[in-house]
Structure formats: C-alpha cells, structure tokens
N, C-alpha and C. Protein backbone atom coordinates (compact mmCIF):
# COMPACT_ATOMS: atom_id res chain seq x y z
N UNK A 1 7.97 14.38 -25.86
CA UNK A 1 8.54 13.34 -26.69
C UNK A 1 9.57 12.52 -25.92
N UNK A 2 10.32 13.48 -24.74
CA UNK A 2 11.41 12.36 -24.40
C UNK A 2 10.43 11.76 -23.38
N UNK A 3 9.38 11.87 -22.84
CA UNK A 3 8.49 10.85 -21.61
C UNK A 3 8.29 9.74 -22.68
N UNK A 4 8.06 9.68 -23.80
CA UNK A 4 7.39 9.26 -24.51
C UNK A 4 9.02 7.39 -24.88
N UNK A 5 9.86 8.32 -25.27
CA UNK A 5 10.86 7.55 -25.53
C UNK A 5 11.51 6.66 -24.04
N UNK A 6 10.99 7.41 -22.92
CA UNK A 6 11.87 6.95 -21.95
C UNK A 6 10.82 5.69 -21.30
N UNK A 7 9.18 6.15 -21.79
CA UNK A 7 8.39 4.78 -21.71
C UNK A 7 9.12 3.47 -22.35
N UNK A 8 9.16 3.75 -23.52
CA UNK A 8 9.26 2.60 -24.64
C UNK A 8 10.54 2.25 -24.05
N UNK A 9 11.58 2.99 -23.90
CA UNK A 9 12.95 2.26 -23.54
C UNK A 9 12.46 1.84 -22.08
N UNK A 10 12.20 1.77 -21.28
CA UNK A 10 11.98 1.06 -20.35
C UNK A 10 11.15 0.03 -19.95
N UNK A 11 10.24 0.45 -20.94
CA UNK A 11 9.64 -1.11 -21.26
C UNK A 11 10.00 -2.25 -21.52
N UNK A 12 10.72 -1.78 -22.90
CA UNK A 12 11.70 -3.27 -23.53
C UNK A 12 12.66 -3.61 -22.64
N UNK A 13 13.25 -2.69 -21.88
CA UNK A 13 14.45 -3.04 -20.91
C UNK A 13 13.72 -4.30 -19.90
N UNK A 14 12.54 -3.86 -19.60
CA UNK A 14 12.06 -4.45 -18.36
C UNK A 14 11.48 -5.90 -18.94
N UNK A 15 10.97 -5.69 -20.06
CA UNK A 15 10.75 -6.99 -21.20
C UNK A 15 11.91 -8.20 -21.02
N UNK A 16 13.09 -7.40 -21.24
CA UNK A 16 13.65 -8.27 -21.84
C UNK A 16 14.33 -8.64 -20.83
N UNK A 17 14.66 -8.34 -19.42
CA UNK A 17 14.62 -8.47 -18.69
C UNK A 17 13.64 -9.94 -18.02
N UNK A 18 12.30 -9.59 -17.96
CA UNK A 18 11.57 -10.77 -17.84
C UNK A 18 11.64 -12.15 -18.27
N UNK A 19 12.06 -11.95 -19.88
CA UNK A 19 12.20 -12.80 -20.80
C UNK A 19 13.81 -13.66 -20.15
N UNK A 20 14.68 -13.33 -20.20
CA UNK A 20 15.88 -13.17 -19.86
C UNK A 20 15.80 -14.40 -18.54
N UNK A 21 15.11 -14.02 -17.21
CA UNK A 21 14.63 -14.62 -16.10
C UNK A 21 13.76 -15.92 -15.86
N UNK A 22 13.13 -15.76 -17.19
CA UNK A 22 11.78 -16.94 -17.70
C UNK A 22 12.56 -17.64 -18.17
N UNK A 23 13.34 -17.56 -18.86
CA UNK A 23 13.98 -18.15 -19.89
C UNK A 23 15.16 -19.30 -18.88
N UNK A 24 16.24 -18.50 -18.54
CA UNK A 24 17.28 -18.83 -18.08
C UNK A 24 17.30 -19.62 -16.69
N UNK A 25 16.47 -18.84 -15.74
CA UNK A 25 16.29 -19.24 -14.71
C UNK A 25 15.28 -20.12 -13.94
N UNK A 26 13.86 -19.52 -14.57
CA UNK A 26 12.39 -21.00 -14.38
C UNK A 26 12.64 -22.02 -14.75
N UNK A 27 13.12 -22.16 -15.94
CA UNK A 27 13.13 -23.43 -16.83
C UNK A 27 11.86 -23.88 -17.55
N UNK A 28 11.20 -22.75 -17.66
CA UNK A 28 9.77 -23.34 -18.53
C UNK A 28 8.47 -23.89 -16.92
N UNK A 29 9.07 -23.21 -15.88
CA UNK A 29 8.12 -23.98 -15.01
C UNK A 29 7.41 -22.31 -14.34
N UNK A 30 6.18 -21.89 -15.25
CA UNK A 30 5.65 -21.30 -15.29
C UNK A 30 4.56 -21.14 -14.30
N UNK A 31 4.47 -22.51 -13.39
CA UNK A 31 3.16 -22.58 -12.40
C UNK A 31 3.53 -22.15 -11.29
N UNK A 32 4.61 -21.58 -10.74
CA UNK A 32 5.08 -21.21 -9.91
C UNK A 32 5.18 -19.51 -9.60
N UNK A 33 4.64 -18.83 -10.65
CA UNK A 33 4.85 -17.25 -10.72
C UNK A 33 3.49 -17.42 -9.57
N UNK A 34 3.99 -16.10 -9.14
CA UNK A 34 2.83 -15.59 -8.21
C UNK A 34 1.52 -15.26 -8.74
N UNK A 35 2.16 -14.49 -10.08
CA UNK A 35 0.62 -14.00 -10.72
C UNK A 35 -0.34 -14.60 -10.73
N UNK A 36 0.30 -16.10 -11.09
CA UNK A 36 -0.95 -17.06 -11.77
C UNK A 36 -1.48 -17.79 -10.39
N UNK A 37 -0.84 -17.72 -9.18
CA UNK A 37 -1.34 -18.33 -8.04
C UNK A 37 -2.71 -17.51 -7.62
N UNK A 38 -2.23 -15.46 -7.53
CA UNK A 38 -3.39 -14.96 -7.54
C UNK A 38 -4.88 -14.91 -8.35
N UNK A 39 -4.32 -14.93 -9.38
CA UNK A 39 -5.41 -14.94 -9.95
C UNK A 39 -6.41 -16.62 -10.33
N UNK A 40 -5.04 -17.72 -9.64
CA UNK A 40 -6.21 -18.96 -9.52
C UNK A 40 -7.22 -18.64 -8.09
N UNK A 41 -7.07 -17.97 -7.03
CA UNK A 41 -7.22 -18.20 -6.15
C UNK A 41 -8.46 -17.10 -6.26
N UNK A 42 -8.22 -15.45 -6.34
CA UNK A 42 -9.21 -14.97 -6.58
C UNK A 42 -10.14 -14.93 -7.48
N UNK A 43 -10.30 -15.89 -8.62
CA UNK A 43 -10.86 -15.83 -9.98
C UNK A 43 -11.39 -17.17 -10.33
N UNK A 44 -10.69 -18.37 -9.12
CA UNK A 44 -11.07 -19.58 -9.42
C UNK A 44 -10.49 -20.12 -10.57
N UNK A 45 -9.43 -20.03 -10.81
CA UNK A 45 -9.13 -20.40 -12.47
C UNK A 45 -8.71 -22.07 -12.04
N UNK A 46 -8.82 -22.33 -13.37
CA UNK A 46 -8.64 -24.04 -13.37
C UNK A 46 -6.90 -23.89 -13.85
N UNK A 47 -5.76 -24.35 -13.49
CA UNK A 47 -4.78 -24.03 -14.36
C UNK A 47 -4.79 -25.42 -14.86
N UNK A 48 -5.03 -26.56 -14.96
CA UNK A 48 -5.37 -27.31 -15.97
C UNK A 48 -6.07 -26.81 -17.33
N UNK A 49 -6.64 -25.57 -16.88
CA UNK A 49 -7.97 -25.50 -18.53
C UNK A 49 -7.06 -24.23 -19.47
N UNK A 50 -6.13 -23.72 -18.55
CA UNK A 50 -5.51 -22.34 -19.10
C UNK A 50 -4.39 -23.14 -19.46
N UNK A 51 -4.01 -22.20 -20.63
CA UNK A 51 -2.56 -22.42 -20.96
C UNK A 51 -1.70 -21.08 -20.94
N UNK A 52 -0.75 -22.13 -19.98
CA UNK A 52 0.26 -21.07 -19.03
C UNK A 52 1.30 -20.22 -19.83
N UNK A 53 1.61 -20.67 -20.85
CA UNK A 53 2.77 -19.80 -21.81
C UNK A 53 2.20 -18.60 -21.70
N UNK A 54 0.74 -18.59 -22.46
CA UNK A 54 0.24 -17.15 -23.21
C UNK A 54 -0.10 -16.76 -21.67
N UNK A 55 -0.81 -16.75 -20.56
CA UNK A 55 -1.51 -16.26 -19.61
C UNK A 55 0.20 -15.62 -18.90
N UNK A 56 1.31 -16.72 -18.90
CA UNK A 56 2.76 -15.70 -18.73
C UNK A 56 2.92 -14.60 -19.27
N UNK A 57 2.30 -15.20 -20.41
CA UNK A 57 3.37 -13.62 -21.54
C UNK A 57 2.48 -12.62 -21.25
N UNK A 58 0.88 -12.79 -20.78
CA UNK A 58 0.04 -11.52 -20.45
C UNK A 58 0.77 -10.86 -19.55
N UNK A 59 1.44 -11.64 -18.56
CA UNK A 59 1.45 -10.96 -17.08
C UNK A 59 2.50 -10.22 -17.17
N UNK A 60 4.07 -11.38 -18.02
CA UNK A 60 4.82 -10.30 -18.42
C UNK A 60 4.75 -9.09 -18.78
N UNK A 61 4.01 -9.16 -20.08
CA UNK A 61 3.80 -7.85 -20.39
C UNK A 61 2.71 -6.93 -19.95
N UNK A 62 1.82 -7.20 -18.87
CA UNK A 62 1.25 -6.30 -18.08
C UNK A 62 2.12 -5.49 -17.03
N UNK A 63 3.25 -6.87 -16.16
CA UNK A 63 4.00 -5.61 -15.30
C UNK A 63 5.00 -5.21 -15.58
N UNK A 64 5.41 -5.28 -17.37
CA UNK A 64 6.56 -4.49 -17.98
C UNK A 64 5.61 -2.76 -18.44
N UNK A 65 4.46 -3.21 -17.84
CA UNK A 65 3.37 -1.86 -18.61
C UNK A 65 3.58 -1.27 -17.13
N UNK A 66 3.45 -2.34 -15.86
CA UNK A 66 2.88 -1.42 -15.02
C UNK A 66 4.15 -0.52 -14.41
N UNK A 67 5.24 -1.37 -14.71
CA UNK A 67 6.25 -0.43 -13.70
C UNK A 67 7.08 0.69 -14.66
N UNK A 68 6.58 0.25 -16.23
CA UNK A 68 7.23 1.38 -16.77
C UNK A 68 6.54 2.45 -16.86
N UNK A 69 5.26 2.51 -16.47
CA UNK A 69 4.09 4.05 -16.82
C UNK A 69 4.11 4.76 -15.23
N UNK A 70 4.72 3.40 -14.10
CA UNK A 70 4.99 4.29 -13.08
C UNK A 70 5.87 4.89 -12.51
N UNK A 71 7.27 4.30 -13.66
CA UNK A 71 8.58 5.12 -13.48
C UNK A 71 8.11 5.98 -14.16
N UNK A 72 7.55 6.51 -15.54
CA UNK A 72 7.46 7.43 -16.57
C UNK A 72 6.88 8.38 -15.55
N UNK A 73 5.48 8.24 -14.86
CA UNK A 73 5.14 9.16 -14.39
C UNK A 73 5.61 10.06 -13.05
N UNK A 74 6.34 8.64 -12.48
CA UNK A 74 7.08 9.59 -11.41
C UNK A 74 8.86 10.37 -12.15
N UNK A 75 9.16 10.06 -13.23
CA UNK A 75 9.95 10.97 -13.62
C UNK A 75 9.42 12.33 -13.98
N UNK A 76 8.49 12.23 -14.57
CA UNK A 76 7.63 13.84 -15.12
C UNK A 76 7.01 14.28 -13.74
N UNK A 77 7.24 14.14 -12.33
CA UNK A 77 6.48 14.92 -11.39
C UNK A 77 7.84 15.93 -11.09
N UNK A 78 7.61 16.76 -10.63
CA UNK A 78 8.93 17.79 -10.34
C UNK A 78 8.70 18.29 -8.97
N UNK A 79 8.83 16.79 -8.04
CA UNK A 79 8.38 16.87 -6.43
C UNK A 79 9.88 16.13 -5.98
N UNK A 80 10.09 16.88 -4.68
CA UNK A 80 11.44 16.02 -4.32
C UNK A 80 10.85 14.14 -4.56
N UNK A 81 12.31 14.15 -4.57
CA UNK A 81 12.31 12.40 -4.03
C UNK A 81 11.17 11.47 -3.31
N UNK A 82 11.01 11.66 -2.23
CA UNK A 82 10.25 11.07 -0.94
C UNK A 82 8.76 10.87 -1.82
N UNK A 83 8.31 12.27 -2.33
CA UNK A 83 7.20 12.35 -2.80
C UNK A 83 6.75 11.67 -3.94
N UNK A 84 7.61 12.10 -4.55
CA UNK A 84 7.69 11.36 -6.01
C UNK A 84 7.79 9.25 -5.57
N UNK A 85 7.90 9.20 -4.71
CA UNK A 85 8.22 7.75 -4.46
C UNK A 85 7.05 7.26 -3.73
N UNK A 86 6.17 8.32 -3.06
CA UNK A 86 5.05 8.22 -2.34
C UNK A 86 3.76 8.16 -3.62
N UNK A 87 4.51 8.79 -4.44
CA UNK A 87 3.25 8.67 -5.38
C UNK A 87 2.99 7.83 -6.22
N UNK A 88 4.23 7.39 -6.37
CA UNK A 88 4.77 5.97 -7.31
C UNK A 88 4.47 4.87 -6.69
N UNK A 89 4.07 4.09 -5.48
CA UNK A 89 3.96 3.35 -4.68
C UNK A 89 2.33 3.28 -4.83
N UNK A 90 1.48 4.51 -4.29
CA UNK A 90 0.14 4.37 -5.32
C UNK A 90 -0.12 4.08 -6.25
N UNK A 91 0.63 4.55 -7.04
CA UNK A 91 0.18 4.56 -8.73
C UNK A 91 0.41 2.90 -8.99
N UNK A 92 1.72 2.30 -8.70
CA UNK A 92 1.62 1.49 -8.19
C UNK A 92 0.63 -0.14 -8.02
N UNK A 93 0.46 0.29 -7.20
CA UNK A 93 -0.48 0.09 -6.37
C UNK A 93 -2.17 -0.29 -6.91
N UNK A 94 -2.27 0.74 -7.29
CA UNK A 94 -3.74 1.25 -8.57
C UNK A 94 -3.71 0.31 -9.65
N UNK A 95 -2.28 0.27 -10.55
CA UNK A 95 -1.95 -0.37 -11.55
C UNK A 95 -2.21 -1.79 -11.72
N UNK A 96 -1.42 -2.33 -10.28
CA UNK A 96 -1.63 -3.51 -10.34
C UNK A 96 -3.44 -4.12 -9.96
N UNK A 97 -3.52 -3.72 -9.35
CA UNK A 97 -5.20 -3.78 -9.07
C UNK A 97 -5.89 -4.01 -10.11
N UNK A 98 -5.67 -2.81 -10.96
CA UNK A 98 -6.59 -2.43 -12.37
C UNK A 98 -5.72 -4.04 -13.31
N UNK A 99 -5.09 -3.68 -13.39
CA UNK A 99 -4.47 -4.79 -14.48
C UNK A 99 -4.67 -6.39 -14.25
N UNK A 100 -4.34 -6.95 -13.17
CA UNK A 100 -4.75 -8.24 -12.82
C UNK A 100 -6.32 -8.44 -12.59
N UNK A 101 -6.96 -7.25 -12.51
CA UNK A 101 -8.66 -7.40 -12.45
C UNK A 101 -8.97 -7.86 -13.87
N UNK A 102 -8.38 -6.75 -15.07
CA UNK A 102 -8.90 -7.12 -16.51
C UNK A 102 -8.30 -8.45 -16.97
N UNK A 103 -7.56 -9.13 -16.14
CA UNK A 103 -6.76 -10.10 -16.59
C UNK A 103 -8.15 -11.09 -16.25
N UNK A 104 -8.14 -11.32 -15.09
CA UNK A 104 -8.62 -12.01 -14.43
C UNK A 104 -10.09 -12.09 -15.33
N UNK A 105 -10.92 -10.58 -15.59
CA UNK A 105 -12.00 -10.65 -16.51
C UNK A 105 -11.63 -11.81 -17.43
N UNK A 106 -10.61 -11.36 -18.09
CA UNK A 106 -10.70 -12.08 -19.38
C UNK A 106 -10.03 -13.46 -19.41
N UNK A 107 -10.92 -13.98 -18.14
CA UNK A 107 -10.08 -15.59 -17.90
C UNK A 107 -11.75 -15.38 -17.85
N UNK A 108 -11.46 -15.31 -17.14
CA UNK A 108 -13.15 -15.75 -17.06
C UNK A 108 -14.30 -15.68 -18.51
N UNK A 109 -13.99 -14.57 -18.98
CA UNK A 109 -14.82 -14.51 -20.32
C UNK A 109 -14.63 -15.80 -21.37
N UNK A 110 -13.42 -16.07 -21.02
CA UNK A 110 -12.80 -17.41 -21.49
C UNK A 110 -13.54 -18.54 -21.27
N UNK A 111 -14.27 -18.46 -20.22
CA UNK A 111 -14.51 -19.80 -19.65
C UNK A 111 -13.77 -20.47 -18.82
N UNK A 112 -13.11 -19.65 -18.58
CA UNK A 112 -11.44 -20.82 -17.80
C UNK A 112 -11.38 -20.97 -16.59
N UNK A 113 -13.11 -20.91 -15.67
CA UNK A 113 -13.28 -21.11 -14.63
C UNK A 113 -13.63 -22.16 -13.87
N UNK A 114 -13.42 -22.61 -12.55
CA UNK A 114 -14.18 -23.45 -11.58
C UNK A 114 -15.32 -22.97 -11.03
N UNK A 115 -16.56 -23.54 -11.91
CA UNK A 115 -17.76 -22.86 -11.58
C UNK A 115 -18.02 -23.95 -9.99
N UNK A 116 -18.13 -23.88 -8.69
CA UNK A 116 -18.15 -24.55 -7.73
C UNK A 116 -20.27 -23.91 -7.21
C-alpha cells in the first residue's frame, strides 16, 4: 500500500511540476518540446494537422507515468544504490521506448501523418 501511495504522490508532484514549467516558463510555445520533434521525425507527423495542447498533455502525462513507476520500482528493489540506479536507467530506458511508440501509434491511427 505505501508503493502504491508513493506512486500517486509522485506522480502529481511530477505533474504539477510539468504544468508549473509549461505554464510559467514556455509561454504556450509548445513546438519546441523535444517530444513532439521526435515523434514528428520518427512517425512523420504533420504538426500543422495535430493539435499541440492535447498531444502536450499526452506527453506530460506519459513522462509523469514514466519516471514515477521508475522511481516506485527502484524504491521497492532492496539492492545497494549503484544497482538500484543501474536498473532504473533501464527501466528507464524501456519506458520511454514503449510509451512514445504507443504515442506515436496513436498519431498515426489518427491520421495525423505525412504519407510521402
């Protein structure tokens, strides 16, 4: 139960956090995140055909998912330090892969491509 609580609190932390950064500091100039550069580039996306608010708030809240399930899990390993950080760097790693792939799917399922 406390892995469970220390997800959720670190989520929103990292949320609001994001929000906080988007907000205060971009200025609403959303074409500039990296995310959306990768995934125009590997996925072909048109960012004329997407709209950037919601495809932000995915990404937000994909790497408020990814870095809080990989702090969660490297808190529940009971390996020194080094290791626990070696494993977190995979997991990591994995996360982001997996997550910007289904993203990327579902641009495309969209239609929101440069068919060339």
């Amino acid at each position: 139960m406390s892995s469970l609580i220390f997800f959720i609190s670190t989520y929103v932390i990292i949320l609001v956090f994001y929000i906080i950064y988007l907000g205060l500091y971009r200025k609403k100039n959303f074409s500039r995140m990296g995310e959306l550069d990768y995934l125009e580039y590997k996925f072909k996306v048109k960012k004329s055909k997407i709209n950037e608010k919601k495809l932000t708030w995915i990404c937000v809240n994909a790497n408020a998912f990814i870095i809080s399930i990989t702090g969660t899990i490297c808190f529940l390993i009971p390996l020194k330090f080094i290791f626990q950080m070696l494993i977190g760097f995979f997991i990591l790693l994995i996360l982001i892969i997996i997550m910007y792939y289904l993203i990327g799917n579902l641009i495309i399922k969209k239609g929101k491509v440069d068919k060339k």
